[in-house]
C-alpha atoms as a PDB file:
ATOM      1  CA  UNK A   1     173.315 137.900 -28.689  1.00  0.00           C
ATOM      2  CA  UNK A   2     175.367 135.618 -26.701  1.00  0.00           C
ATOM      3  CA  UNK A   3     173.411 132.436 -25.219  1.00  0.00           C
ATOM      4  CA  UNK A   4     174.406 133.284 -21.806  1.00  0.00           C
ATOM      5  CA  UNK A   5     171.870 136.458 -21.943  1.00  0.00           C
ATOM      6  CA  UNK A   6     168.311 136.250 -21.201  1.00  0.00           C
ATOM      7  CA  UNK A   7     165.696 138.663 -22.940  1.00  0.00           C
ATOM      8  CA  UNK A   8     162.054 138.740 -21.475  1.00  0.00           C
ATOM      9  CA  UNK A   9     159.706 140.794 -22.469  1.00  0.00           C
ATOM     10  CA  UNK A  10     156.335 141.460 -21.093  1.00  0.00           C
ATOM     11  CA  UNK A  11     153.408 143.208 -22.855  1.00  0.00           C
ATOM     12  CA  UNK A  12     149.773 144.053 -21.656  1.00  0.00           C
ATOM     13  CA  UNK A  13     147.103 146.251 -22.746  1.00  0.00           C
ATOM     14  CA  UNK A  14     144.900 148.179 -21.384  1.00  0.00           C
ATOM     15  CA  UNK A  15     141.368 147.357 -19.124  1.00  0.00           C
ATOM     16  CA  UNK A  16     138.311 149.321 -19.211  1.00  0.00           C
ATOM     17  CA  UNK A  17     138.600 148.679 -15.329  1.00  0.00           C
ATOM     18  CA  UNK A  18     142.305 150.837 -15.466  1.00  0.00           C
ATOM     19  CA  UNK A  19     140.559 153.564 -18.308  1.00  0.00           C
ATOM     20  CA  UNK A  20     137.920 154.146 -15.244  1.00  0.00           C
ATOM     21  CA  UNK A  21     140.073 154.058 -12.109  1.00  0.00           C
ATOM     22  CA  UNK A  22     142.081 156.748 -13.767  1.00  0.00           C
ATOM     23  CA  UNK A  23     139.123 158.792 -14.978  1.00  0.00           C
ATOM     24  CA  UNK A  24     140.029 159.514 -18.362  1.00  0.00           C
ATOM     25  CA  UNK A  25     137.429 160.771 -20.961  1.00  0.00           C
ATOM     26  CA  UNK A  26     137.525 160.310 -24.690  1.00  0.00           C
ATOM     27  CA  UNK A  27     138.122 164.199 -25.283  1.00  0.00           C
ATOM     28  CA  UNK A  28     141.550 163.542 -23.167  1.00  0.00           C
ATOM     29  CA  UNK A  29     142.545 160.685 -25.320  1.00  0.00           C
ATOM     30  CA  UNK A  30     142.130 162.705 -28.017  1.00  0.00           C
ATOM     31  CA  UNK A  31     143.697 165.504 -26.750  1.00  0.00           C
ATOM     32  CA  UNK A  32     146.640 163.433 -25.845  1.00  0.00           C
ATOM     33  CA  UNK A  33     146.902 162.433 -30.002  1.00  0.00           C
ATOM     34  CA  UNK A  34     146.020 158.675 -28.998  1.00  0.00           C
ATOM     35  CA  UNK A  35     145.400 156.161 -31.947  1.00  0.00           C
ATOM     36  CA  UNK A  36     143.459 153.214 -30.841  1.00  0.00           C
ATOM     37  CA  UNK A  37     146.396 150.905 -30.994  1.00  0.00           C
ATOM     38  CA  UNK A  38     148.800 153.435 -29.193  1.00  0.00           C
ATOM     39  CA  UNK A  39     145.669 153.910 -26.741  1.00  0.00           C
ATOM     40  CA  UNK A  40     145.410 150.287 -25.661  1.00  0.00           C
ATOM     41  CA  UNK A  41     149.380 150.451 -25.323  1.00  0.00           C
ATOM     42  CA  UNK A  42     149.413 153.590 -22.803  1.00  0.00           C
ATOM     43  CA  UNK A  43     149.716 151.305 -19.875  1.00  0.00           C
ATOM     44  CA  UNK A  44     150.464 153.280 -16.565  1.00  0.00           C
ATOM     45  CA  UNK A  45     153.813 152.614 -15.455  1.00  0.00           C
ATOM     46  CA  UNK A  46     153.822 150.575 -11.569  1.00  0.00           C
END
């Protein structure tokens, strides 16, 4: 990559506080084929 380029990357998980503002319920995670890692990872986009 040439130095002149910049790459940032941002990452975040999931809060309890955004699981509950969105009401979601364990039977739709698991209806939705969520592993816990790819659970924590399903951030809603802004």
């Amino acid at each position: 990559m040439p130095c002149h380029l910049q790459v940032d990357f941002y990452f975040r998980f999931l809060t309890w506080k955004e699981c509950e503002a969105a009401a979601w319920t364990w039977q739709g995670i698991e209806d939705a084929g969520h592993t816990w890692e790819s659970f924590e990872k399903a951030v809603p986009t802004v």
